[in-house]
C-alpha atoms as a PDB file:
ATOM      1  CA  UNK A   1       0.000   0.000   0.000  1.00  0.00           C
ATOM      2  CA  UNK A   2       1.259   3.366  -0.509  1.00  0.00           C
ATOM      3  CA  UNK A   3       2.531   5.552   2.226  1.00  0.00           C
ATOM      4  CA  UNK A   4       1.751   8.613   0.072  1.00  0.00           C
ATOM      5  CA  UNK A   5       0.045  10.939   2.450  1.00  0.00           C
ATOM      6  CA  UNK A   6      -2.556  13.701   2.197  1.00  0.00           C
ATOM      7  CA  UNK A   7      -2.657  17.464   3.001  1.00  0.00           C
ATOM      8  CA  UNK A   8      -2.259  18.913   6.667  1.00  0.00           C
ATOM      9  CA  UNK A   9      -5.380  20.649   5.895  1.00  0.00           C
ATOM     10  CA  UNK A  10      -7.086  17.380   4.416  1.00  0.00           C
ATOM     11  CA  UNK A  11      -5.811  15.319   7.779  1.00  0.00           C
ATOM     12  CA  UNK A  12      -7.827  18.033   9.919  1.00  0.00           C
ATOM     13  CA  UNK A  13     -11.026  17.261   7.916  1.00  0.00           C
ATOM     14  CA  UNK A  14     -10.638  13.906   8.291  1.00  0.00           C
ATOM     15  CA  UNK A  15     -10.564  14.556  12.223  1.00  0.00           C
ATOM     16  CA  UNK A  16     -13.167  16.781  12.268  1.00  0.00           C
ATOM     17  CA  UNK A  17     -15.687  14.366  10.100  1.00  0.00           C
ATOM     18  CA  UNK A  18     -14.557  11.064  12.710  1.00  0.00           C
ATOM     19  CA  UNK A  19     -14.660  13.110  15.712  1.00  0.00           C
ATOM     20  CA  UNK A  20     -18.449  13.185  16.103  1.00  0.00           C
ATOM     21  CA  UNK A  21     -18.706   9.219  15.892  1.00  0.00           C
ATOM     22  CA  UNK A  22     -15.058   8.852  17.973  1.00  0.00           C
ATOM     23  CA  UNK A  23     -14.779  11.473  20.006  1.00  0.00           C
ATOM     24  CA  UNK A  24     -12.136  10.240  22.513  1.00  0.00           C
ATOM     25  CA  UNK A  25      -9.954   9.206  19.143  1.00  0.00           C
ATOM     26  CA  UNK A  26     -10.322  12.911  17.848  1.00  0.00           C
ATOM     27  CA  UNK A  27     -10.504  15.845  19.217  1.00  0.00           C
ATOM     28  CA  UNK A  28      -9.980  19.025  18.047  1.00  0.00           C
ATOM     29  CA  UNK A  29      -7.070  17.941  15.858  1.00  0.00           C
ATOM     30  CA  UNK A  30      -5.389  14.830  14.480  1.00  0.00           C
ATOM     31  CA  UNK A  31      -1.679  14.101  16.650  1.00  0.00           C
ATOM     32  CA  UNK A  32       0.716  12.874  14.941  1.00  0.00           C
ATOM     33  CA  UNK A  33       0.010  14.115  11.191  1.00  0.00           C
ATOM     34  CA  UNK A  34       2.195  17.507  10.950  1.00  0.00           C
ATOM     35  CA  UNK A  35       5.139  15.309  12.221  1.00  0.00           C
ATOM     36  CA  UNK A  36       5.306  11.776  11.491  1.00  0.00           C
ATOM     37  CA  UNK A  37       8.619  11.176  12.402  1.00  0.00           C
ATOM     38  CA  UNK A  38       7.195  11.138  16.067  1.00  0.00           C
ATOM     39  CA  UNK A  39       5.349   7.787  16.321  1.00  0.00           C
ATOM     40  CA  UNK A  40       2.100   9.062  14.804  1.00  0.00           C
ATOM     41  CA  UNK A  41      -0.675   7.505  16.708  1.00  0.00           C
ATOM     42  CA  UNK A  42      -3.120   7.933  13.495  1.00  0.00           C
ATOM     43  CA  UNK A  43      -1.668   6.916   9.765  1.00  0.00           C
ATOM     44  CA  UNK A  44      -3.248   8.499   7.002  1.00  0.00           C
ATOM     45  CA  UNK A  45      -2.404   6.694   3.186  1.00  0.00           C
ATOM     46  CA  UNK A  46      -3.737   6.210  -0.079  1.00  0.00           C
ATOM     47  CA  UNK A  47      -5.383   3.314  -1.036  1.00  0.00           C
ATOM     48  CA  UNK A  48      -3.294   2.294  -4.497  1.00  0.00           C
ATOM     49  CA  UNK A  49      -6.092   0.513  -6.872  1.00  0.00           C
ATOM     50  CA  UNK A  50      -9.226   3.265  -5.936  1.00  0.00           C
ATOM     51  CA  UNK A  51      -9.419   6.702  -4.719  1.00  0.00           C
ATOM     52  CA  UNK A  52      -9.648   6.492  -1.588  1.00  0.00           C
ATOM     53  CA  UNK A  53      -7.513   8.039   1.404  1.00  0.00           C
ATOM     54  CA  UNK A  54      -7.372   5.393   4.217  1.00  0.00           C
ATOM     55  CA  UNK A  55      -7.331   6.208   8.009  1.00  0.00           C
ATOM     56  CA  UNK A  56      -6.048   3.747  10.547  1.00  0.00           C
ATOM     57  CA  UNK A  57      -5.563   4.198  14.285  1.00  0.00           C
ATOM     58  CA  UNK A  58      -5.743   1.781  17.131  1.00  0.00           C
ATOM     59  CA  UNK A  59      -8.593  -1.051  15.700  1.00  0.00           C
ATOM     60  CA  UNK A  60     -10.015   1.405  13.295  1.00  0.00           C
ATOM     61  CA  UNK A  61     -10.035   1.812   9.745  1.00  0.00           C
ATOM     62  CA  UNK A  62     -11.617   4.807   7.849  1.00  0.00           C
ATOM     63  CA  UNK A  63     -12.180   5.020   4.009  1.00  0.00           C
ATOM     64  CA  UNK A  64     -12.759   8.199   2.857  1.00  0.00           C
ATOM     65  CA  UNK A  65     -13.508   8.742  -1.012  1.00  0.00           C
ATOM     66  CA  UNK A  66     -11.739  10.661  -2.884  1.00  0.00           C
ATOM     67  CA  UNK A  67     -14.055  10.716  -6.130  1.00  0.00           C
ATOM     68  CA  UNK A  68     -17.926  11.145  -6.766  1.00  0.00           C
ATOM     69  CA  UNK A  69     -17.603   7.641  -7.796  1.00  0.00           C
ATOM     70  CA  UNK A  70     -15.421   6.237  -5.278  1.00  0.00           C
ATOM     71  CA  UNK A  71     -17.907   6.911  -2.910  1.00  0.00           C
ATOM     72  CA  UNK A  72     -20.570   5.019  -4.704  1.00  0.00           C
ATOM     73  CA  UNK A  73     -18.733   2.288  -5.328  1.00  0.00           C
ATOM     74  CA  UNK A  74     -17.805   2.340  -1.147  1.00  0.00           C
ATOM     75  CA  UNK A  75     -21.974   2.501  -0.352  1.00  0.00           C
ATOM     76  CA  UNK A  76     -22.253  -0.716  -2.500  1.00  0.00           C
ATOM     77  CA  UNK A  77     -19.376  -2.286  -0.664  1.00  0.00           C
ATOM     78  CA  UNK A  78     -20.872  -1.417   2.474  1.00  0.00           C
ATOM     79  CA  UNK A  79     -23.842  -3.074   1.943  1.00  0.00           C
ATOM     80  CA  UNK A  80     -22.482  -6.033   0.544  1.00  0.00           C
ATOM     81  CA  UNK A  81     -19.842  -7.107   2.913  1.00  0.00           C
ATOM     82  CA  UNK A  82     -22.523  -8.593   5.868  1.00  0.00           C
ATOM     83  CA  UNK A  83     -23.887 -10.686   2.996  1.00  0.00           C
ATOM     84  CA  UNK A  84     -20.705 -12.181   2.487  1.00  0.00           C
ATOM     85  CA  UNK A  85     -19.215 -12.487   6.022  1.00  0.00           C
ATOM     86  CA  UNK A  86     -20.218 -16.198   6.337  1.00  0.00           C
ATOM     87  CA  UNK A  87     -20.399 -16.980   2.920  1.00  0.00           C
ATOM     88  CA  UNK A  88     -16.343 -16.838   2.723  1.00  0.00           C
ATOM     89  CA  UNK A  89     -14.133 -18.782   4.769  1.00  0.00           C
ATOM     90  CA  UNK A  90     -12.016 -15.957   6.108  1.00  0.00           C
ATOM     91  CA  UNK A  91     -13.195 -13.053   8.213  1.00  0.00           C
ATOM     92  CA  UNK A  92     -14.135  -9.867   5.599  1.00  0.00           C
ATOM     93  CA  UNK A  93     -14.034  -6.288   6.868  1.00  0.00           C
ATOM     94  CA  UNK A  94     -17.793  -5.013   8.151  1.00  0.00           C
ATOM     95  CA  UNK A  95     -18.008  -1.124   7.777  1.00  0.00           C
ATOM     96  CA  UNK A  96     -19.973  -0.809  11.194  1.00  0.00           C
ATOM     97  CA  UNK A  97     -19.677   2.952  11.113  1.00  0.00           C
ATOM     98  CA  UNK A  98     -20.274   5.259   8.651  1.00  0.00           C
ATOM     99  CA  UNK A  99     -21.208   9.120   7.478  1.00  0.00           C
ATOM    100  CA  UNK A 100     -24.841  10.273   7.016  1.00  0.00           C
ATOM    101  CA  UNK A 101     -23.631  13.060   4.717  1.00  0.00           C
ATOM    102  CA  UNK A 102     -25.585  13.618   1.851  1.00  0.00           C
ATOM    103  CA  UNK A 103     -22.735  15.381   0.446  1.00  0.00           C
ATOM    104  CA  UNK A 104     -19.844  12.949  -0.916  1.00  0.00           C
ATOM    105  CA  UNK A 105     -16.591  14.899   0.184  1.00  0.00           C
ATOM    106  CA  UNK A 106     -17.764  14.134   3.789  1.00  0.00           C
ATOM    107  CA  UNK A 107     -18.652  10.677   3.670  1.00  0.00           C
ATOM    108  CA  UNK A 108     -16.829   7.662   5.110  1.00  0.00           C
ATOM    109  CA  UNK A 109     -17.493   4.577   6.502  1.00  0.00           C
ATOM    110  CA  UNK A 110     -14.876   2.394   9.235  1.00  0.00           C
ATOM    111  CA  UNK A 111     -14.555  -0.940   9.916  1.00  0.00           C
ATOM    112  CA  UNK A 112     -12.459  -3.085  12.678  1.00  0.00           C
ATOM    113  CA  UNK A 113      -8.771  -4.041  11.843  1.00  0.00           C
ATOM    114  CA  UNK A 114      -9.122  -7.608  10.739  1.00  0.00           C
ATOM    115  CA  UNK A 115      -7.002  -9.974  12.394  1.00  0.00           C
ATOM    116  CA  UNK A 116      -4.049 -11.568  10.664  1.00  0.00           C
ATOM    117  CA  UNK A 117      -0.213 -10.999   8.968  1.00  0.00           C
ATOM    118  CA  UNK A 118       0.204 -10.532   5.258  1.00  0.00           C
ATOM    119  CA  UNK A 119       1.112 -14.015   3.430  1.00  0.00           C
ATOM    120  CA  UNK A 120       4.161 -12.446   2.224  1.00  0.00           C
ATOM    121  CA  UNK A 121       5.905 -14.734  -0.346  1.00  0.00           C
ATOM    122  CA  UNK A 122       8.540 -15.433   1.966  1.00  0.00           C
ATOM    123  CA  UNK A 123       6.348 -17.053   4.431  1.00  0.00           C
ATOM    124  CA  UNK A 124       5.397 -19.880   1.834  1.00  0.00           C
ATOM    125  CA  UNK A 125       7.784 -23.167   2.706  1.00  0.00           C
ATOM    126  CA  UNK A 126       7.557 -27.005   1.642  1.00  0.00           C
ATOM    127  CA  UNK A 127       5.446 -27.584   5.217  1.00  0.00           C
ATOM    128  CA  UNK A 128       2.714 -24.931   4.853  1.00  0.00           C
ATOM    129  CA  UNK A 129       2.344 -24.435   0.839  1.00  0.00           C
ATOM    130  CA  UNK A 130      -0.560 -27.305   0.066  1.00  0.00           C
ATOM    131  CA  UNK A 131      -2.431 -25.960   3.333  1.00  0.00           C
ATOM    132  CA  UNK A 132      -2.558 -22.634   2.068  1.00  0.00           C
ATOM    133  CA  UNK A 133      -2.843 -23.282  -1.641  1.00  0.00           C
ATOM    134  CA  UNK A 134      -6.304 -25.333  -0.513  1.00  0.00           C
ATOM    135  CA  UNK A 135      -7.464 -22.600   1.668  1.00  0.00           C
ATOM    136  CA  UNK A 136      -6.802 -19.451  -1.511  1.00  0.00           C
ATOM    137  CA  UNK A 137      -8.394 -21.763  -3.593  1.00  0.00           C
ATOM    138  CA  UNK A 138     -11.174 -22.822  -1.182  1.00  0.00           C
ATOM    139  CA  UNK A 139     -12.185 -18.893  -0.563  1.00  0.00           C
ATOM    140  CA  UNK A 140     -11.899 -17.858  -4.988  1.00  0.00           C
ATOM    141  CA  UNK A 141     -14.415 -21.050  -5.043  1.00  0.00           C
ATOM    142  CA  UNK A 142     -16.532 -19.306  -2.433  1.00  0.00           C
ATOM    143  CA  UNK A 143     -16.540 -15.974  -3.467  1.00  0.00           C
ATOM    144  CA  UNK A 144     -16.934 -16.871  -7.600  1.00  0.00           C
ATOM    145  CA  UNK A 145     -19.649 -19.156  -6.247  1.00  0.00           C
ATOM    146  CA  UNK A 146     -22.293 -16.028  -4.638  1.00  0.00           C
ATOM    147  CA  UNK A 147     -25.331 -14.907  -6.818  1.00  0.00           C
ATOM    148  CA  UNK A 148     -24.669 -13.135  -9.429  1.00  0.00           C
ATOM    149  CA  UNK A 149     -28.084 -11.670  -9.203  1.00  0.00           C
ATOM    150  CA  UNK A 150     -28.601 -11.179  -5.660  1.00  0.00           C
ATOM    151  CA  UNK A 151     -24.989  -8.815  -6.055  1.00  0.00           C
ATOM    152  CA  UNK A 152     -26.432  -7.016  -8.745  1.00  0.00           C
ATOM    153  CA  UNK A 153     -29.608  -6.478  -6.252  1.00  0.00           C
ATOM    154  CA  UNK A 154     -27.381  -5.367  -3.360  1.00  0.00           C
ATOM    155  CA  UNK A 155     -26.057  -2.244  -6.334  1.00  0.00           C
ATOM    156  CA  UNK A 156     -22.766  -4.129  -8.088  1.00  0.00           C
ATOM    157  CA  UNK A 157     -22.239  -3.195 -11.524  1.00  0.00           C
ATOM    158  CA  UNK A 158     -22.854  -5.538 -14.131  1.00  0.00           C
ATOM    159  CA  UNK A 159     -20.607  -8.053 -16.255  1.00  0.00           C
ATOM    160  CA  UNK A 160     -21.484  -5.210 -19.296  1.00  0.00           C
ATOM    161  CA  UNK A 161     -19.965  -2.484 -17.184  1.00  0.00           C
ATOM    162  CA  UNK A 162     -16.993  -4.347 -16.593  1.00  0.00           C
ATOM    163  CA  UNK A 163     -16.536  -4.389 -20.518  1.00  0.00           C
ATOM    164  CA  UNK A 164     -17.483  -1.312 -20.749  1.00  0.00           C
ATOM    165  CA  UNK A 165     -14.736  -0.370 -18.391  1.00  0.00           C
ATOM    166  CA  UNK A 166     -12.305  -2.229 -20.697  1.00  0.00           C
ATOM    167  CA  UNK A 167     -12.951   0.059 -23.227  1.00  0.00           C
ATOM    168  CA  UNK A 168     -12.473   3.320 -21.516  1.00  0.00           C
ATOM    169  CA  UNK A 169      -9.167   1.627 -20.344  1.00  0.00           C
ATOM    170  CA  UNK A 170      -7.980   1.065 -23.589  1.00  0.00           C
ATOM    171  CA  UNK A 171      -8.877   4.513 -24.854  1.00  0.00           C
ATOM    172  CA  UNK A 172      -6.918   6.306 -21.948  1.00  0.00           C
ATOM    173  CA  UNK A 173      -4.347   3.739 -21.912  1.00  0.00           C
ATOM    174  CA  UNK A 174      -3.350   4.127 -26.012  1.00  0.00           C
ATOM    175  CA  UNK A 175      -4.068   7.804 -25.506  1.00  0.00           C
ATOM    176  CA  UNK A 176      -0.822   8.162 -22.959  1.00  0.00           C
ATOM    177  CA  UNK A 177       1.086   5.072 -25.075  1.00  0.00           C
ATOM    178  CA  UNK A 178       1.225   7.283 -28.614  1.00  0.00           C
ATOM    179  CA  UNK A 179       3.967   9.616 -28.098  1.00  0.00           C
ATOM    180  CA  UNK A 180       5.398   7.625 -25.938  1.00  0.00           C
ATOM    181  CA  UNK A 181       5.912   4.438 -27.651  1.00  0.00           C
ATOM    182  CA  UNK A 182       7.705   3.678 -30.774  1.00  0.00           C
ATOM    183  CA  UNK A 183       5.513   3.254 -34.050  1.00  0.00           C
ATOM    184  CA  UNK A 184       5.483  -0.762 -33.713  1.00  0.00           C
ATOM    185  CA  UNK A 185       5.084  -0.927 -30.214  1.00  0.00           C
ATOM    186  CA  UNK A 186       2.135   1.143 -30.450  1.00  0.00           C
ATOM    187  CA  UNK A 187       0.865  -0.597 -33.253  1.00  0.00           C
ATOM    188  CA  UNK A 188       0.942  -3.590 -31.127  1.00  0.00           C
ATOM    189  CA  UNK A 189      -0.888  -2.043 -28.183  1.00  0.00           C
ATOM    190  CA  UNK A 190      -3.865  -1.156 -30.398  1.00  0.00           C
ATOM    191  CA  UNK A 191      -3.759  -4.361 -32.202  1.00  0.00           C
ATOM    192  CA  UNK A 192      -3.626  -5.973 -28.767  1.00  0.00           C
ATOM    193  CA  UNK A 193      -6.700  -4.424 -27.568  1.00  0.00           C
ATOM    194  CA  UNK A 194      -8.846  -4.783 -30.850  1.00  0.00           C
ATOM    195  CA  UNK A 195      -7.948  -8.363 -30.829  1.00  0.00           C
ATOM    196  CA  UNK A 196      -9.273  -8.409 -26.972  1.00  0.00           C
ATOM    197  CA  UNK A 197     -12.250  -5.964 -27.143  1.00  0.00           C
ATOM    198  CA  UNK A 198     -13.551  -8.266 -30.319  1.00  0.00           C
ATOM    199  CA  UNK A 199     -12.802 -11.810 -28.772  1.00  0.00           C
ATOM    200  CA  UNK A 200     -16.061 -13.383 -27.471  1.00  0.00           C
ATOM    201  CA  UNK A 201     -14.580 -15.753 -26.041  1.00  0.00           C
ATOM    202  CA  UNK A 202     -13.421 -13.531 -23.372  1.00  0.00           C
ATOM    203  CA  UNK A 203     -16.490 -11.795 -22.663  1.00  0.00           C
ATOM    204  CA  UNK A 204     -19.242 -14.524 -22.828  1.00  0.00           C
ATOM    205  CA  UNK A 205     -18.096 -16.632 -20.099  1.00  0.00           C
ATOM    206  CA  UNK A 206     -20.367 -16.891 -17.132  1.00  0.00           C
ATOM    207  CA  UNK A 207     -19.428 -13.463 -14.978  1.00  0.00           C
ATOM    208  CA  UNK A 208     -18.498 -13.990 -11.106  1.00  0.00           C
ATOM    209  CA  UNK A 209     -18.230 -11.959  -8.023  1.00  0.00           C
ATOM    210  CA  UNK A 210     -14.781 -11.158  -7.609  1.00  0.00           C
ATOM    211  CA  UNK A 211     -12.618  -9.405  -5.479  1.00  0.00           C
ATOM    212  CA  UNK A 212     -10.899  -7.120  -8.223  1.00  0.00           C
ATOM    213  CA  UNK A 213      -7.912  -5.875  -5.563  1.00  0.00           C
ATOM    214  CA  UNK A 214      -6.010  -8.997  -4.725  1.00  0.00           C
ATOM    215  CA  UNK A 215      -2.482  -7.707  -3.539  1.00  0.00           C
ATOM    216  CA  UNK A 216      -0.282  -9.572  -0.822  1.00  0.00           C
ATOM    217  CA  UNK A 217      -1.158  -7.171   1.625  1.00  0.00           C
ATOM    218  CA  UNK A 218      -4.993  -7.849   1.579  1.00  0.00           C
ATOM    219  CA  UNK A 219      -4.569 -11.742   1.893  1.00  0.00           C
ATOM    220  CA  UNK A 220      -4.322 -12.276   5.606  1.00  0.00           C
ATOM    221  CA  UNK A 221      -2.672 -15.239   7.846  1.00  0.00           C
ATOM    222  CA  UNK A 222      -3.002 -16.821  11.502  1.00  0.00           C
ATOM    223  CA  UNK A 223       0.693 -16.420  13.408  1.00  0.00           C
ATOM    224  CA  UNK A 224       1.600 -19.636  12.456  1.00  0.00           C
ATOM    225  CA  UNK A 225       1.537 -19.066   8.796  1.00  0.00           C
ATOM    226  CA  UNK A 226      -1.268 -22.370   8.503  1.00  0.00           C
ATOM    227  CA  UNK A 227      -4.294 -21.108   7.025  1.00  0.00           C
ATOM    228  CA  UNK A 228      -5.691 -18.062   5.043  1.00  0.00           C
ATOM    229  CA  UNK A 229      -7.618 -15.988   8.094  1.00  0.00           C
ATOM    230  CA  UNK A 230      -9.108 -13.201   6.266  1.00  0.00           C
ATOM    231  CA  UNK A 231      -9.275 -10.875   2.999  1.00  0.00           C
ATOM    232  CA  UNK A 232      -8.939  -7.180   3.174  1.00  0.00           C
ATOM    233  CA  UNK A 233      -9.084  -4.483   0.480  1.00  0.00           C
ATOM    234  CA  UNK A 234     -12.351  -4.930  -0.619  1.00  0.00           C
ATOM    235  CA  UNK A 235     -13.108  -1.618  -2.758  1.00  0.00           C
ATOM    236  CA  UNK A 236     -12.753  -3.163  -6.157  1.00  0.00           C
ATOM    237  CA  UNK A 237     -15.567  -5.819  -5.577  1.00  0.00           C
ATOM    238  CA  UNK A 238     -17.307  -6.335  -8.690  1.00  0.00           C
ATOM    239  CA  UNK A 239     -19.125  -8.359 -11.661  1.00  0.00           C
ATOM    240  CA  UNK A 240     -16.941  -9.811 -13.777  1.00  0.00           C
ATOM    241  CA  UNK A 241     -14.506 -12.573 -14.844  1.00  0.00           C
ATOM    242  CA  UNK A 242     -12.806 -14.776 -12.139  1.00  0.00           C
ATOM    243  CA  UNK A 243      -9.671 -14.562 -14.066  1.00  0.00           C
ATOM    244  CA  UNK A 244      -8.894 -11.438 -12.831  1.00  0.00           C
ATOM    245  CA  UNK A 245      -8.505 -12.192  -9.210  1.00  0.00           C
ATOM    246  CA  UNK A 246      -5.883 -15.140 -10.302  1.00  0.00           C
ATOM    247  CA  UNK A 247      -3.731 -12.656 -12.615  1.00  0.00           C
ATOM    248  CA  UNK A 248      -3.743 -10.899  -9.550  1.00  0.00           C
ATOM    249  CA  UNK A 249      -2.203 -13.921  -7.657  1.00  0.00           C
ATOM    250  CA  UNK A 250       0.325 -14.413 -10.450  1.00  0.00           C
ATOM    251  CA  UNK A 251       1.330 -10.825  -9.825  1.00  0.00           C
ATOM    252  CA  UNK A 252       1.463 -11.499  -6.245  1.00  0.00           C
ATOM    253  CA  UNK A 253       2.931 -15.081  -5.942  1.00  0.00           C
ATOM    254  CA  UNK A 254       4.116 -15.740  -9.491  1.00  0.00           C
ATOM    255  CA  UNK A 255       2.835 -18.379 -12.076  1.00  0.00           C
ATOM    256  CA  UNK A 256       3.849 -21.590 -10.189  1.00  0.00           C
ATOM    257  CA  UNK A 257       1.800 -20.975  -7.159  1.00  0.00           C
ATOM    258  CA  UNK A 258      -0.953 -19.570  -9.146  1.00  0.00           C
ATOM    259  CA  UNK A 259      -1.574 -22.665 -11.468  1.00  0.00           C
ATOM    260  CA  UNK A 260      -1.694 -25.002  -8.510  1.00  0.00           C
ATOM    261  CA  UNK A 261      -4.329 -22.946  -6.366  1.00  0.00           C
ATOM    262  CA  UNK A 262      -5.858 -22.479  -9.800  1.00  0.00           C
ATOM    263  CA  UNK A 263      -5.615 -26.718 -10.414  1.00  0.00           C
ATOM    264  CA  UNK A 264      -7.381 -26.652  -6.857  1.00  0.00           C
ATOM    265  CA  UNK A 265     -10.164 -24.270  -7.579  1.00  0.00           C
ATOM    266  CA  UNK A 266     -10.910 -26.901 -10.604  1.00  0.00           C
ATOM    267  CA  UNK A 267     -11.320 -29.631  -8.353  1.00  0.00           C
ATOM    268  CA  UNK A 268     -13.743 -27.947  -6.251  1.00  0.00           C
ATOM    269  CA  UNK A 269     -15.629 -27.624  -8.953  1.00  0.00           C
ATOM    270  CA  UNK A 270     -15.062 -23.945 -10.466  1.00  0.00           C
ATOM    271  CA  UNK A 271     -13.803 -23.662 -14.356  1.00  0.00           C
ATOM    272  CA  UNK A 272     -10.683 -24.242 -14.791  1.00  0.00           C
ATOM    273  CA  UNK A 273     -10.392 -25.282 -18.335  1.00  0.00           C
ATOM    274  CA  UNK A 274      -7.577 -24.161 -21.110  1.00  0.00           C
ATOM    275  CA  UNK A 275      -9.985 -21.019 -21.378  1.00  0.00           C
ATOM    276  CA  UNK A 276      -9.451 -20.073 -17.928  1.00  0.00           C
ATOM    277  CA  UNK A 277      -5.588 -20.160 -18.443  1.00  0.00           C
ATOM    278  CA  UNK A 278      -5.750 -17.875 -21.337  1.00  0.00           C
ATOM    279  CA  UNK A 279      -7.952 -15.103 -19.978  1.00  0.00           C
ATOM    280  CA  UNK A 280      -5.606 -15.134 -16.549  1.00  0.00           C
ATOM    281  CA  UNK A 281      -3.251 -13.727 -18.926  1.00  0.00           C
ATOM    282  CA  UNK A 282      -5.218 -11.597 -20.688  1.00  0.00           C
ATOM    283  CA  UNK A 283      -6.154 -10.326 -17.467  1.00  0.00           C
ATOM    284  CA  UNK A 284      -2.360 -10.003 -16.512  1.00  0.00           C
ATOM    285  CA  UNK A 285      -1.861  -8.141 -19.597  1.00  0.00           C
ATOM    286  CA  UNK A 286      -4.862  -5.605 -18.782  1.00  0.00           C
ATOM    287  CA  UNK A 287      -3.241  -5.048 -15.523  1.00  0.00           C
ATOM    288  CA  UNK A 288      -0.228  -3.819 -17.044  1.00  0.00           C
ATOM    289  CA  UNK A 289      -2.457  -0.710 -19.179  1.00  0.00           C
ATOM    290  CA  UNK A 290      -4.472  -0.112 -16.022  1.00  0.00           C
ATOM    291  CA  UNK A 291      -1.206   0.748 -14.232  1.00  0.00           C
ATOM    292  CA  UNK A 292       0.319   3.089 -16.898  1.00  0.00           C
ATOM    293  CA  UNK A 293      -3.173   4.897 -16.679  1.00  0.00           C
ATOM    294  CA  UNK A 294      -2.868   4.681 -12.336  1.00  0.00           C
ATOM    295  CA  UNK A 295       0.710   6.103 -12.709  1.00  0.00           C
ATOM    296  CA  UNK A 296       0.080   9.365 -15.245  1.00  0.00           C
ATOM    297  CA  UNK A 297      -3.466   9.850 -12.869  1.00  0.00           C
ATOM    298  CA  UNK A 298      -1.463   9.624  -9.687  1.00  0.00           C
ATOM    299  CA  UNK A 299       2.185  10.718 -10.287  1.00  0.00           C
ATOM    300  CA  UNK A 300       2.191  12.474 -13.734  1.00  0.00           C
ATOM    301  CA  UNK A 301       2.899  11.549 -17.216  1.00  0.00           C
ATOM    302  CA  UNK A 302       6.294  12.087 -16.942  1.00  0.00           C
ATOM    303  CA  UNK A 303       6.840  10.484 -13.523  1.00  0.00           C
ATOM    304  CA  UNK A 304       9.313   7.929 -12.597  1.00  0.00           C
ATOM    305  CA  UNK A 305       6.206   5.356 -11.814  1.00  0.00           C
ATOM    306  CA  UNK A 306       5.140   6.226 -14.962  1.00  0.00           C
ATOM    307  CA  UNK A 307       8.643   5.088 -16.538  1.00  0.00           C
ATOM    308  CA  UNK A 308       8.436   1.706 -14.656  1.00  0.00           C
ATOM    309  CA  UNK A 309       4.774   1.196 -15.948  1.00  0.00           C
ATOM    310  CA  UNK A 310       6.184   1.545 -19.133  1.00  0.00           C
ATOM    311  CA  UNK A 311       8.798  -0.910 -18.980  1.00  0.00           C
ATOM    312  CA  UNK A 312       6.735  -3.564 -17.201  1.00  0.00           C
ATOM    313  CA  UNK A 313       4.173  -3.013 -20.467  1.00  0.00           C
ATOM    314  CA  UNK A 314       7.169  -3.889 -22.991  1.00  0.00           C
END
């Protein structure tokens, strides 16, 4: 997650909107903020797949949107989490608390620290891997598994919007590639995304409730590094295909690890077929234009993040 934090000014707000539902956690102004070098009780960041600025102190958590849109798409989270705590294996945040505000620059909603250590890479060994390959594999079945209809009833967008989205992407995405890519290259990107825009086969496959934020942070683990606890970082919950929450994993885990949770999810009965396989990368490859657009939005076009973006896209 990025440490990037917000305005002095913005921090205050923050304090000001929280303080009437926690009081004793903020008064008058937020400690900590103006000099972080000083063991800041309260850490303020920005969430990096959504805009949204993210508050944590003690066993708090505060979104706070940062868009019109942001904070629609964090009223439909709201209201679907409780329908999926049970559903899922692991523990899922519950936003017990939020803003009344009509207005969207002051709403927010806050939810209790969930439990757990992030399954770093690292952590994965010989004794633990099958355990937790069973239980990623056990939760994607889960989640893929809930009503696509009764999410579209609690306000998620539909498998058409997630298209939809696709499109816009590769508009804005070939938009910031053209000067900035040599005359094959971009030739390629376009061709790349026509090829992938026109492909039913990618877009007729039954749609699934997915996560759409998978990042190593957001999968949670007990102490002991046994079994998958609970799943964090649920702002990009949406309709669409299943293989994006596994290119996710590749970027997380790498290929290896993600074809045997993925051989897994098969044998609990989700699709898993040669189809699958190809859209994961598709999906991977999607990814990669999403985060050159994330980079110019958030850093600049001529940004160093942008630069890496870039070279991960050639």
């Amino acid at each position: 997650m990025s440490t990037q934090s917000v305005s002095g000014e913005r921090a205050q707000e923050y304090a000001f909107l929280l303080g009437a539902e926690f009081p004793a956690d903020f008064p008058a102004e937020l400690p900590g903020v103006a000099d972080a070098q000083a063991g800041a009780q309260f850490e303020i960041c920005a969430e990096p797949d959504a805009s949204l600025a993210r508050v944590s102190w003690e066993e708090w958590i505060a979104l706070f949107p940062q868009t019109e849109a942001a904070a629609q798409r964090l009223r439909v989270v709201t209201r679907m989490m409780p329908h999926l705590r049970g559903f899922v294996s692991p523990s899922v945040p519950i936003w017990e608390r939020s803003s009344v505000a009509l207005d969207w620059r002051r709403q927010w909603a806050a939810s209790r620290r969930l439990e757990g250590r992030p399954l770093q890479p690292s952590l994965i060994n010989d004794q633990n891997r099958e355990r937790l390959v069973r239980g990623l594999a056990s939760f994607f079945h889960e989640l893929h598994g809930f009503s696509v209809e009764r999410a579209r009833g609690l306000g998620l967008s539909s498998a058409r919007a997630w298209r939809e989205e696709c499109e816009a992407l590769s508009r804005q995405s070939l938009a910031l590639l053209r000067p900035r890519l040599s005359w094959s290259q971009f030739t390629w990107a376009r061709r790349w995304w026509r090829s992938v825009l026109e492909d039913d086969t990618v877009w007729q496959g039954p749609p699934s409730v997915v996560h759409g934020g998978i990042t190593v942070e957001r999968l949670l683990v007990d102490t002991l590094v046994q079994q998958l606890t609970a799943v964090d970082g649920w702002h990009g919950l949406r309709v669409g295909d299943p293989a994006l929450d596994f290119a996710s994993l590749v970027n997380a885990y790498g290929t290896e690890l993600t074809w045997r949770i993925v051989e897994v999810y098969g044998e609990l009965g989700s699709t898993a077929d040669a189809g699958f396989f190809r859209r994961i990368r598709l999906q991977q490859q999607v990814q990669r234009f999403r985060a050159v657009v994330r980079a110019a939005e958030r850093d600049g076009a001529e940004s160093e993040s942008m630069a890496e973006a870039l070279r991960q896209l050639r």
